[in-house]
PDB file of N, CA and C in Angstrom:
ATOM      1  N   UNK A   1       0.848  -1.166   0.000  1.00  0.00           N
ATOM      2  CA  UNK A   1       0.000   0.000   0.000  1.00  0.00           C
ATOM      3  C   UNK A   1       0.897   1.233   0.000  1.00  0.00           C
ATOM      4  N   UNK A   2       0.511   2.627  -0.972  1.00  0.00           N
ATOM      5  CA  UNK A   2       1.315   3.492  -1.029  1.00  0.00           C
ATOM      6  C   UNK A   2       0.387   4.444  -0.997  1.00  0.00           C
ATOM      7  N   UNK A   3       0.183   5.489   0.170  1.00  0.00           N
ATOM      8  CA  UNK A   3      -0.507   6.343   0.534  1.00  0.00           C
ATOM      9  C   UNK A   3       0.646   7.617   0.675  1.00  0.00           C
ATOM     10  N   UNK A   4       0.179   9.280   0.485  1.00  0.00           N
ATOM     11  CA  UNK A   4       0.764  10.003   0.285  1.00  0.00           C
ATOM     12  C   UNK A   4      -0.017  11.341   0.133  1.00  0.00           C
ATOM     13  N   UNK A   5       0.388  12.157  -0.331  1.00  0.00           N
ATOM     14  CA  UNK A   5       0.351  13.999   0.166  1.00  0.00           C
ATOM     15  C   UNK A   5       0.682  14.717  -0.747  1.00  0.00           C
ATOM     16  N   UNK A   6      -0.308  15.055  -1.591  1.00  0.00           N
ATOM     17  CA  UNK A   6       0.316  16.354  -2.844  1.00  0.00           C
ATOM     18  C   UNK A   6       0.471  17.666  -2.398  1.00  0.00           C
ATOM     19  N   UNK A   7       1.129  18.475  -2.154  1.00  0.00           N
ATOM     20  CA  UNK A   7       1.427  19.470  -1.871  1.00  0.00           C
ATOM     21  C   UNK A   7       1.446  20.764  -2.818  1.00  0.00           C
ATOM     22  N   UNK A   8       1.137  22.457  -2.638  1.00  0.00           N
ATOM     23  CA  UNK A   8       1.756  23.347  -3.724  1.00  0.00           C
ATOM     24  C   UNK A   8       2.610  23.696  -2.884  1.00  0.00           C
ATOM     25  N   UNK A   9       3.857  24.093  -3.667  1.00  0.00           N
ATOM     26  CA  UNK A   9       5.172  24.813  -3.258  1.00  0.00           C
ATOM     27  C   UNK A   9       4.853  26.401  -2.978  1.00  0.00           C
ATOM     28  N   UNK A  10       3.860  26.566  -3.422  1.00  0.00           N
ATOM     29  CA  UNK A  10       3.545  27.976  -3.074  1.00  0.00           C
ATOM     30  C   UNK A  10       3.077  28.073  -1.451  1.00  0.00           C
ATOM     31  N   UNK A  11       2.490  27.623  -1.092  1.00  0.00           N
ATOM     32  CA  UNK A  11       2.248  27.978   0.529  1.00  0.00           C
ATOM     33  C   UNK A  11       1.847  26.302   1.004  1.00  0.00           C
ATOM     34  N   UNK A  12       2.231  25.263   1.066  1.00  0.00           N
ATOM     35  CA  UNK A  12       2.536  24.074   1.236  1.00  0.00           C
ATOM     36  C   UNK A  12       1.374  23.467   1.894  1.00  0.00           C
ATOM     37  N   UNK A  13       0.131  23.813   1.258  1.00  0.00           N
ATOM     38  CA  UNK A  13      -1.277  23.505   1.348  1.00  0.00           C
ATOM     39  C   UNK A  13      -1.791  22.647   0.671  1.00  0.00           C
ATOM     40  N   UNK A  14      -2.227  21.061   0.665  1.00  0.00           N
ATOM     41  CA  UNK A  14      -2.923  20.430   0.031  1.00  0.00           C
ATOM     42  C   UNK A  14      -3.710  20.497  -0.622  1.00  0.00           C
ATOM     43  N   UNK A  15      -3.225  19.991  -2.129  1.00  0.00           N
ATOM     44  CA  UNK A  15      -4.082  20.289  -3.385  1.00  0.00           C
ATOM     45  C   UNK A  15      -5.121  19.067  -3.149  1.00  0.00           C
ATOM     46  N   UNK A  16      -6.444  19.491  -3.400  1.00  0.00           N
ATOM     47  CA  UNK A  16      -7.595  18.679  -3.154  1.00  0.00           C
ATOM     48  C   UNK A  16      -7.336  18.114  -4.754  1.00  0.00           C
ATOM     49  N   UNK A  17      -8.553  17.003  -5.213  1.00  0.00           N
ATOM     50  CA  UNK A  17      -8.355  16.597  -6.465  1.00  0.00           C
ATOM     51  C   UNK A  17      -7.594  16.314  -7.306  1.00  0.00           C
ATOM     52  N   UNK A  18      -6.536  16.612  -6.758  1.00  0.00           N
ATOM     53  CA  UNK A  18      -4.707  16.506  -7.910  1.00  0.00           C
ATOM     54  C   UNK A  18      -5.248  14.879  -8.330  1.00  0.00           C
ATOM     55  N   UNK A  19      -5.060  14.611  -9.315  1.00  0.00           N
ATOM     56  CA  UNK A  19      -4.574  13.316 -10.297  1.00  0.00           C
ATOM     57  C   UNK A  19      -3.603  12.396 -10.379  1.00  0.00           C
ATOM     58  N   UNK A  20      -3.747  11.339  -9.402  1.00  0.00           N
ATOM     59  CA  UNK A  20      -2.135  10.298  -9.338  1.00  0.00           C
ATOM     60  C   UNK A  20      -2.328   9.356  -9.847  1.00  0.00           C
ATOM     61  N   UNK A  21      -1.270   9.457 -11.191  1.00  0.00           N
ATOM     62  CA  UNK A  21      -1.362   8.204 -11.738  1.00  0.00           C
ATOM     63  C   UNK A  21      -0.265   7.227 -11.800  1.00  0.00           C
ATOM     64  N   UNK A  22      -0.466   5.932 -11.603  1.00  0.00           N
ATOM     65  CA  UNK A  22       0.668   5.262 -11.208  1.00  0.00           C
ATOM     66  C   UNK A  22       0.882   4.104 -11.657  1.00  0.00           C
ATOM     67  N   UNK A  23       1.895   3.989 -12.171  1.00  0.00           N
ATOM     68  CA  UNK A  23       2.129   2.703 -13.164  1.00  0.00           C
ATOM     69  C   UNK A  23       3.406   1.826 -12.428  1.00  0.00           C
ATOM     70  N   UNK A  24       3.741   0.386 -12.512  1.00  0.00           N
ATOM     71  CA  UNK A  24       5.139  -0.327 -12.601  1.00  0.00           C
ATOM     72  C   UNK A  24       4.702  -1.477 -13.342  1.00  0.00           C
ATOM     73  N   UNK A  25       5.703  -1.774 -13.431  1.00  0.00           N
ATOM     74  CA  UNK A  25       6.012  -3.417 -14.819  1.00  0.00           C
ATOM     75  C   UNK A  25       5.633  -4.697 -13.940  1.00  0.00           C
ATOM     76  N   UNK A  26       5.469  -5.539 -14.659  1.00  0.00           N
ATOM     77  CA  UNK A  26       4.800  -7.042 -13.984  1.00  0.00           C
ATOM     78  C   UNK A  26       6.467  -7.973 -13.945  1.00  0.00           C
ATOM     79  N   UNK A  27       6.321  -9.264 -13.427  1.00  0.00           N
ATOM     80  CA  UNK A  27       7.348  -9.964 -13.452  1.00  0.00           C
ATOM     81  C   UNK A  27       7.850  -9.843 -14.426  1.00  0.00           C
ATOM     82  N   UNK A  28       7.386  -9.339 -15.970  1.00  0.00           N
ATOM     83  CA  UNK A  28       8.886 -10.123 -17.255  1.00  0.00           C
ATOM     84  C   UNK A  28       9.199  -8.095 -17.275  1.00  0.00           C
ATOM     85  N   UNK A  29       8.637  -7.391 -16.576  1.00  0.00           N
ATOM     86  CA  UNK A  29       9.011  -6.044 -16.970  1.00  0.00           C
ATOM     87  C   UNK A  29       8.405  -5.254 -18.450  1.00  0.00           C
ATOM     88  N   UNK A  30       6.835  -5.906 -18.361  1.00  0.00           N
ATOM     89  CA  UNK A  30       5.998  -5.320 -19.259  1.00  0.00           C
ATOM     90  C   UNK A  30       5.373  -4.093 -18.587  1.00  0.00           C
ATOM     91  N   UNK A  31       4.611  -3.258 -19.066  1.00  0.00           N
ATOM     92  CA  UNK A  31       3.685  -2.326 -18.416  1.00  0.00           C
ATOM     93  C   UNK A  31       2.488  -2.509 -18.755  1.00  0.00           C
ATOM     94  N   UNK A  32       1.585  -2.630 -17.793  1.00  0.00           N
ATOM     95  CA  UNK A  32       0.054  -2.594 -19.051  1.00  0.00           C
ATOM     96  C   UNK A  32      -0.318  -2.506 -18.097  1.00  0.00           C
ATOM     97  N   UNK A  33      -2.022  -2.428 -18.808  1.00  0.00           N
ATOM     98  CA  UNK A  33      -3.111  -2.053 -17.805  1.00  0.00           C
ATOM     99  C   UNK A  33      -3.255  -2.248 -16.664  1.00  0.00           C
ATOM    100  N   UNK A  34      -2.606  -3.432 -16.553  1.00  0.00           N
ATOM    101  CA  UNK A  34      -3.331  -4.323 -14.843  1.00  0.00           C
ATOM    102  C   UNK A  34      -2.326  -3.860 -14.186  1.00  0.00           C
ATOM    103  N   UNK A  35      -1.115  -3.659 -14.519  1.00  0.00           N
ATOM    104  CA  UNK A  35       0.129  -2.875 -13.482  1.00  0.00           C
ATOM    105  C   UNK A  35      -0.248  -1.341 -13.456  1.00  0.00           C
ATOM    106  N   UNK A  36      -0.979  -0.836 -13.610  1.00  0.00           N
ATOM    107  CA  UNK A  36      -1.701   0.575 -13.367  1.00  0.00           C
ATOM    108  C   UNK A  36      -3.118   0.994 -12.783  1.00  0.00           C
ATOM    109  N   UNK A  37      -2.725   2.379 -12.684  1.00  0.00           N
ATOM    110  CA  UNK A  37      -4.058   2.581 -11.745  1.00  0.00           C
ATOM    111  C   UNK A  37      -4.107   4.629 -12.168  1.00  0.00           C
ATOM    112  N   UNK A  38      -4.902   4.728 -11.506  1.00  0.00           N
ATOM    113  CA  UNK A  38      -5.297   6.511 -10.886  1.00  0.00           C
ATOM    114  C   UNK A  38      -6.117   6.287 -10.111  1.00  0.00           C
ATOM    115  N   UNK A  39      -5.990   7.435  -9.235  1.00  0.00           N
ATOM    116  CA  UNK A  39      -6.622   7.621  -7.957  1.00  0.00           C
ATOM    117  C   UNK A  39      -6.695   9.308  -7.703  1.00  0.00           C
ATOM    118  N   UNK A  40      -7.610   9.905  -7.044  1.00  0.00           N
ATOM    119  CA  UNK A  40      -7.881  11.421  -7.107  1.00  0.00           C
ATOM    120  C   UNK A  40      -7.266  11.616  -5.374  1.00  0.00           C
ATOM    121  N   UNK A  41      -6.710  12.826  -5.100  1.00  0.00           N
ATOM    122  CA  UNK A  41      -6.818  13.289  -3.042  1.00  0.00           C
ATOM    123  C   UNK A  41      -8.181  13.657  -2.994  1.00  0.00           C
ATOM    124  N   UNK A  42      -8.088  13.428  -2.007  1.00  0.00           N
ATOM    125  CA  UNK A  42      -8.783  14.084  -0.914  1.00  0.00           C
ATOM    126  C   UNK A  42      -9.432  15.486  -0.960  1.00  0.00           C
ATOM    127  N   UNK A  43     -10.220  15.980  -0.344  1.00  0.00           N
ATOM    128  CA  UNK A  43     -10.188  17.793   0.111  1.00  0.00           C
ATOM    129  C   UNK A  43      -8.721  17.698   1.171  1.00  0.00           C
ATOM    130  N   UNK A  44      -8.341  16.821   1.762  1.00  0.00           N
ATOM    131  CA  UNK A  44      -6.626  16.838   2.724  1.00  0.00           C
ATOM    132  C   UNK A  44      -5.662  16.809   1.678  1.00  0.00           C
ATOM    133  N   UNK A  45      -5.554  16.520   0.378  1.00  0.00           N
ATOM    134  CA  UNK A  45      -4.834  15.946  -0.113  1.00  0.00           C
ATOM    135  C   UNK A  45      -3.769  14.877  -0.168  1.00  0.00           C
ATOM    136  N   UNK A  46      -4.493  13.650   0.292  1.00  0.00           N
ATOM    137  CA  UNK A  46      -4.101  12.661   0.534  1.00  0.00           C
ATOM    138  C   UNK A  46      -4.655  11.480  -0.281  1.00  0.00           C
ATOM    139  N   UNK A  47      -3.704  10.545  -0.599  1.00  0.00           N
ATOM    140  CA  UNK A  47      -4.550   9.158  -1.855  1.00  0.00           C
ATOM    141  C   UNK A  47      -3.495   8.419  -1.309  1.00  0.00           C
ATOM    142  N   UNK A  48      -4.594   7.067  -1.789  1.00  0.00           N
ATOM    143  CA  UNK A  48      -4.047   6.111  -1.170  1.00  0.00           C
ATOM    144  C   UNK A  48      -4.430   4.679  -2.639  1.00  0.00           C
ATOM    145  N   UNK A  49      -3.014   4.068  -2.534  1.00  0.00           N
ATOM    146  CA  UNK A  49      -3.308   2.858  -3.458  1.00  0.00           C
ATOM    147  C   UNK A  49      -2.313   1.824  -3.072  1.00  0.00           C
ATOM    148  N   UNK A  50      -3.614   1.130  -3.415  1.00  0.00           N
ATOM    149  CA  UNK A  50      -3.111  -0.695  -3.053  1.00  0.00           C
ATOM    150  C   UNK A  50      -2.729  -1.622  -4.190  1.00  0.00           C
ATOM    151  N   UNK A  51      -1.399  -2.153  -4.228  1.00  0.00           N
ATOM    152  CA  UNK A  51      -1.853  -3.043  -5.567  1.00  0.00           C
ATOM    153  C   UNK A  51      -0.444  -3.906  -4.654  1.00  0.00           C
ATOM    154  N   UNK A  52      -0.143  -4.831  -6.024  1.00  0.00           N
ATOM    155  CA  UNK A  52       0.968  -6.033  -5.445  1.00  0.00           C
ATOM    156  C   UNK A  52       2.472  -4.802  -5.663  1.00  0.00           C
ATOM    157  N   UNK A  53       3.438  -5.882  -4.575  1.00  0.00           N
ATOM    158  CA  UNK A  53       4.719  -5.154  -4.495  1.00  0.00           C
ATOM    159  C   UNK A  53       5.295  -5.132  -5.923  1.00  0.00           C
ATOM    160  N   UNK A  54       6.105  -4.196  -5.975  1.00  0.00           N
ATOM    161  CA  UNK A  54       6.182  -4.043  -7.755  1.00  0.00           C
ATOM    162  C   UNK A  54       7.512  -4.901  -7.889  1.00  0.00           C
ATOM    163  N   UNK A  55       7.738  -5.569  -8.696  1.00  0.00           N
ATOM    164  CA  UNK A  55       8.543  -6.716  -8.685  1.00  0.00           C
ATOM    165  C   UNK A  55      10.109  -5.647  -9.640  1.00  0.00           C
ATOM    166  N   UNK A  56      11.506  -6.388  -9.103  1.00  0.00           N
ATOM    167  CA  UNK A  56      12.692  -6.122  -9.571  1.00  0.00           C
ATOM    168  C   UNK A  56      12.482  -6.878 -10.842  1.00  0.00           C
ATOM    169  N   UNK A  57      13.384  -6.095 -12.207  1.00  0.00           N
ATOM    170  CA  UNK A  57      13.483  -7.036 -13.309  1.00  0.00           C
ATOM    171  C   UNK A  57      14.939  -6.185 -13.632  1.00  0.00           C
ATOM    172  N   UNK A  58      15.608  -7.363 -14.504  1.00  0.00           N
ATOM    173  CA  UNK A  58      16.938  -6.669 -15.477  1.00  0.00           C
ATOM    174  C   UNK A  58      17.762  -5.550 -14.697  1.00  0.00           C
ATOM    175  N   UNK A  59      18.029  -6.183 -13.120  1.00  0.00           N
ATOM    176  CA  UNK A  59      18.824  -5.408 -12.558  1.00  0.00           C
ATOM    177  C   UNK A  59      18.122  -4.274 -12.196  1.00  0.00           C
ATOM    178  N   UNK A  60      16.953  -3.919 -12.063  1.00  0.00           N
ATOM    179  CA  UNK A  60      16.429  -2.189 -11.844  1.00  0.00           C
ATOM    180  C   UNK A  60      15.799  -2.484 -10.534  1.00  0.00           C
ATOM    181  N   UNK A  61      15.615  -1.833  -9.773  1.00  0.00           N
ATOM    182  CA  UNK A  61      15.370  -2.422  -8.512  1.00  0.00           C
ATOM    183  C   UNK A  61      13.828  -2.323  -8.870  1.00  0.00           C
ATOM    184  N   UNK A  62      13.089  -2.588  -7.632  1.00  0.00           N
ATOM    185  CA  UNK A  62      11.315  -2.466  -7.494  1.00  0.00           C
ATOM    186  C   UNK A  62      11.123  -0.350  -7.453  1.00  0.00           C
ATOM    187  N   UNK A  63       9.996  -0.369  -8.383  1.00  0.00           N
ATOM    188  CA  UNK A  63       9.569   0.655  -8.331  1.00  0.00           C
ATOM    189  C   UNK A  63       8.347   1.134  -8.312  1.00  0.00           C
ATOM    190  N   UNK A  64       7.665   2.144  -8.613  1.00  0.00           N
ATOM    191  CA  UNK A  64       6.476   3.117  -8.738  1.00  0.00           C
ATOM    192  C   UNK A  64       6.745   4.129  -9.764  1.00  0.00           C
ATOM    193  N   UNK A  65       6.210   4.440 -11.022  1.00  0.00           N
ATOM    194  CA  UNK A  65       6.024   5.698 -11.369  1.00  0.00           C
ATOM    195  C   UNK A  65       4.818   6.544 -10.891  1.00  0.00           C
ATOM    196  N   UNK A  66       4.942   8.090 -10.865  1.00  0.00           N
ATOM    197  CA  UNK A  66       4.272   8.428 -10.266  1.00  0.00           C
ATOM    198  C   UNK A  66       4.237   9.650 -11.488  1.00  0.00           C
ATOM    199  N   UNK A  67       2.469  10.171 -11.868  1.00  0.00           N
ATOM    200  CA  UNK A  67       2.423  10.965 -12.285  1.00  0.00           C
ATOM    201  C   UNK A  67       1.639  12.013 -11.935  1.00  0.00           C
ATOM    202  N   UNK A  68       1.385  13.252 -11.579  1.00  0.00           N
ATOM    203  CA  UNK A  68       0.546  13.856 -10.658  1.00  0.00           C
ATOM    204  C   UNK A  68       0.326  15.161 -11.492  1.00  0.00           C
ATOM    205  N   UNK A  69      -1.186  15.563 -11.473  1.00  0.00           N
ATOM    206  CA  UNK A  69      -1.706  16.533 -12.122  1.00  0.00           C
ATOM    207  C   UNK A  69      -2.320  17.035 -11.142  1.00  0.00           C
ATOM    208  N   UNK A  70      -2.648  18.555 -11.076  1.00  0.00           N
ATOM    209  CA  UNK A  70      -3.820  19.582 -10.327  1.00  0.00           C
ATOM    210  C   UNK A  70      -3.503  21.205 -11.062  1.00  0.00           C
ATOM    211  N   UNK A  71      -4.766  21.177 -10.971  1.00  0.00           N
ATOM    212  CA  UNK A  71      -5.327  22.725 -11.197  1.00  0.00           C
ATOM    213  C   UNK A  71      -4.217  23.710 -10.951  1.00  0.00           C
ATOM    214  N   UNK A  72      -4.148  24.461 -12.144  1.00  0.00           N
ATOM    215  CA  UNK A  72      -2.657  25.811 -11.661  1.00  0.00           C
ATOM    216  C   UNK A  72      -1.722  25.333 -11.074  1.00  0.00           C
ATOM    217  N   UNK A  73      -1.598  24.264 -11.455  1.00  0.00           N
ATOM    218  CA  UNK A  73       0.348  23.026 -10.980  1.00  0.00           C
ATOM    219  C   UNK A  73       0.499  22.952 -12.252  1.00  0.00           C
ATOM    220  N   UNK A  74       2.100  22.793 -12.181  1.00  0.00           N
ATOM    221  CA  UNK A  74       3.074  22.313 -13.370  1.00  0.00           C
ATOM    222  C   UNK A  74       2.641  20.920 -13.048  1.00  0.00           C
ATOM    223  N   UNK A  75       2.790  19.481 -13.727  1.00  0.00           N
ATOM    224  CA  UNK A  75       2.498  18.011 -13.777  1.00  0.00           C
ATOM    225  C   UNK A  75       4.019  17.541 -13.227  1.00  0.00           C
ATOM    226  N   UNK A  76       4.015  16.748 -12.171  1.00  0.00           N
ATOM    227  CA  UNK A  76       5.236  16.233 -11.275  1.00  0.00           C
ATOM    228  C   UNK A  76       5.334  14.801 -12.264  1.00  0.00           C
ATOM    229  N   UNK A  77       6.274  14.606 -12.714  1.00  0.00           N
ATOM    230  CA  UNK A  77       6.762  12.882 -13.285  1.00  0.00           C
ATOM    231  C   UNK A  77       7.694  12.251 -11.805  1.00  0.00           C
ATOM    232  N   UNK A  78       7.609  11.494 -10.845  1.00  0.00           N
ATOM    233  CA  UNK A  78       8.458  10.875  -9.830  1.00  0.00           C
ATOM    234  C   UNK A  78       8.272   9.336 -10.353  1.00  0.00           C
ATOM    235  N   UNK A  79       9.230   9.178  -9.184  1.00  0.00           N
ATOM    236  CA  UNK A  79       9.642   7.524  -8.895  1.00  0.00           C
ATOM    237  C   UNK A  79       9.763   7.125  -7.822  1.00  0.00           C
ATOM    238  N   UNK A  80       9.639   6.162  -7.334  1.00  0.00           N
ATOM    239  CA  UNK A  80       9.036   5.772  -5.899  1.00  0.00           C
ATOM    240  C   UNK A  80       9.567   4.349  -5.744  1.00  0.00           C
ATOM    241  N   UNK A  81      10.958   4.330  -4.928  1.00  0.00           N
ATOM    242  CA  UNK A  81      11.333   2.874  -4.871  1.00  0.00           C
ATOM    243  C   UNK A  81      10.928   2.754  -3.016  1.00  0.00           C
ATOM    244  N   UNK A  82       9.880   1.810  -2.771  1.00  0.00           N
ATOM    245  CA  UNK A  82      10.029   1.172  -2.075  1.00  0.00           C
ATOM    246  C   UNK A  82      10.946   0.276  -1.216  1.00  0.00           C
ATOM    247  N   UNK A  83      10.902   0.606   0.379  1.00  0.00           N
ATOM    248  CA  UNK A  83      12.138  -0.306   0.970  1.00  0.00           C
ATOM    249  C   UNK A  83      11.686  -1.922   0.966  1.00  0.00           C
ATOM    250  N   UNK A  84      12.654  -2.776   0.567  1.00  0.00           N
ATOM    251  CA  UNK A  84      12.722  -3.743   0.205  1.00  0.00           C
ATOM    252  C   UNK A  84      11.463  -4.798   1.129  1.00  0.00           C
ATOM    253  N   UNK A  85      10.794  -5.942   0.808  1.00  0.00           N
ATOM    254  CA  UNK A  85       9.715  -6.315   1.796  1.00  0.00           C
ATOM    255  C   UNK A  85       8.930  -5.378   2.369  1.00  0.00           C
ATOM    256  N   UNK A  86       8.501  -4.327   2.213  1.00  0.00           N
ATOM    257  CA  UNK A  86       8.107  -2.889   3.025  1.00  0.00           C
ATOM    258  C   UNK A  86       6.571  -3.741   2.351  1.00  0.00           C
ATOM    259  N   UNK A  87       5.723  -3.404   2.914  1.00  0.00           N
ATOM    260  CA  UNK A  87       4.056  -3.854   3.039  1.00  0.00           C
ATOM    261  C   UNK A  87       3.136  -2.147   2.445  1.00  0.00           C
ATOM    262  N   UNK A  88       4.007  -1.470   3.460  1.00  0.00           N
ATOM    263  CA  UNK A  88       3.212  -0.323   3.515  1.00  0.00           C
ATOM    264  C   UNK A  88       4.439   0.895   3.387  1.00  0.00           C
ATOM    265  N   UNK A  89       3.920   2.234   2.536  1.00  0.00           N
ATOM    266  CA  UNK A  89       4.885   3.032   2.328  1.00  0.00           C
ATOM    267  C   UNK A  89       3.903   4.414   2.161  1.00  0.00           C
ATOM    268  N   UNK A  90       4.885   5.568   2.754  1.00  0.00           N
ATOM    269  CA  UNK A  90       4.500   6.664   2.567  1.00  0.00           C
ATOM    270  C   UNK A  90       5.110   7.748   1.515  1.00  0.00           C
ATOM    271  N   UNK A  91       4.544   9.013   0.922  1.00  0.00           N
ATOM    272  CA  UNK A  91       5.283   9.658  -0.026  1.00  0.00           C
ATOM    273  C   UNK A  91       4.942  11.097   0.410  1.00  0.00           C
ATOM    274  N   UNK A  92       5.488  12.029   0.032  1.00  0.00           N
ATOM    275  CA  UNK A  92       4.919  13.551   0.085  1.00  0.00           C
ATOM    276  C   UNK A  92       5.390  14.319  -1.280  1.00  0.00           C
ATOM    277  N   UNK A  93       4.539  14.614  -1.892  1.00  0.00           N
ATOM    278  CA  UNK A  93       4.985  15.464  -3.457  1.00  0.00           C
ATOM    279  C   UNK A  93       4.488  16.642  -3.631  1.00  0.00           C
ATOM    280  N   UNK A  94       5.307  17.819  -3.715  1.00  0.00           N
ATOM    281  CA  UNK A  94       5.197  18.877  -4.018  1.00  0.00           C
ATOM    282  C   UNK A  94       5.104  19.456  -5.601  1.00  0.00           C
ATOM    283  N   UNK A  95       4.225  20.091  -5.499  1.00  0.00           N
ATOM    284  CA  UNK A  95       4.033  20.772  -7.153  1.00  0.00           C
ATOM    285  C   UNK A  95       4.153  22.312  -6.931  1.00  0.00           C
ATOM    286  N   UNK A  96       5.040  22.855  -8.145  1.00  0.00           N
ATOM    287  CA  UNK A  96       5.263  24.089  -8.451  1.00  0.00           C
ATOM    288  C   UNK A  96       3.573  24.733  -9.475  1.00  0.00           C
ATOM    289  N   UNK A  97       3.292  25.719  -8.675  1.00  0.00           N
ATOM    290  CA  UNK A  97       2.332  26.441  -9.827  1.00  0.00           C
ATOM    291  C   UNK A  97       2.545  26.476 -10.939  1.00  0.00           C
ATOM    292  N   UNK A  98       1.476  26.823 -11.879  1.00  0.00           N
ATOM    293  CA  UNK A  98       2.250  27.043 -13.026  1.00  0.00           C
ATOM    294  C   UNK A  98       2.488  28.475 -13.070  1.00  0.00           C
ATOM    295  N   UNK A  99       3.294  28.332 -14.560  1.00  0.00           N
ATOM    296  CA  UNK A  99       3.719  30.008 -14.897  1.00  0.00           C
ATOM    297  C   UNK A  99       2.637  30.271 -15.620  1.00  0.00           C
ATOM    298  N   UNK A 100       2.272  31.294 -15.107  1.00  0.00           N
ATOM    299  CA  UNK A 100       1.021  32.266 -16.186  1.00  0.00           C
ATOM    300  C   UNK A 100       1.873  33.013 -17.563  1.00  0.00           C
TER     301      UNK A 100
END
């Protein structure tokens, strides 16, 4: 489970509704549908997603992509490696406004 906190860098207030979308590869290190998801925050700005531990392939360790959209934010691209056997994990992501 990977639950977490979108943030604006402008006064470090939780963006309600921001857009997390989150993808990793299956055992042979494909991507597809079933290794993905989206999920919306909160009015706290907080989301939470459950799926299986994302498996190591070709030397790259276990990961998360993370893609995050909200209203008057620039779009955050992260990565999210989980500590090894970890069940449960936390994140905090900050977004820059955009430029007008």
């Amino acid at each position: 489970m990977l639950t977490g906190i979108v943030l604006s860098s402008l006064d470090c207030k939780p963006l309600a509704r921001a857009r997390v979308e989150l993808w990793q590869a299956n055992r042979r290190g494909d991507y597809t549908r079933a290794t993905s998801a989206t999920v919306f925050t909160g009015r706290n700005g907080r989301f939470r997603f459950e799926g299986p531990y994302p498996p190591s392939y070709e030397g790259r360790p276990a990961h998360i992509h993370l893609r995050i959209f909200a209203r008057a934010h620039e779009p955050l691209l992260a990565r999210f490696m989980p500590v090894r056997g970890a069940k449960r994990s936390s994140i905090r992501l900050v977004l820059r406004p955009a430029q007008v």
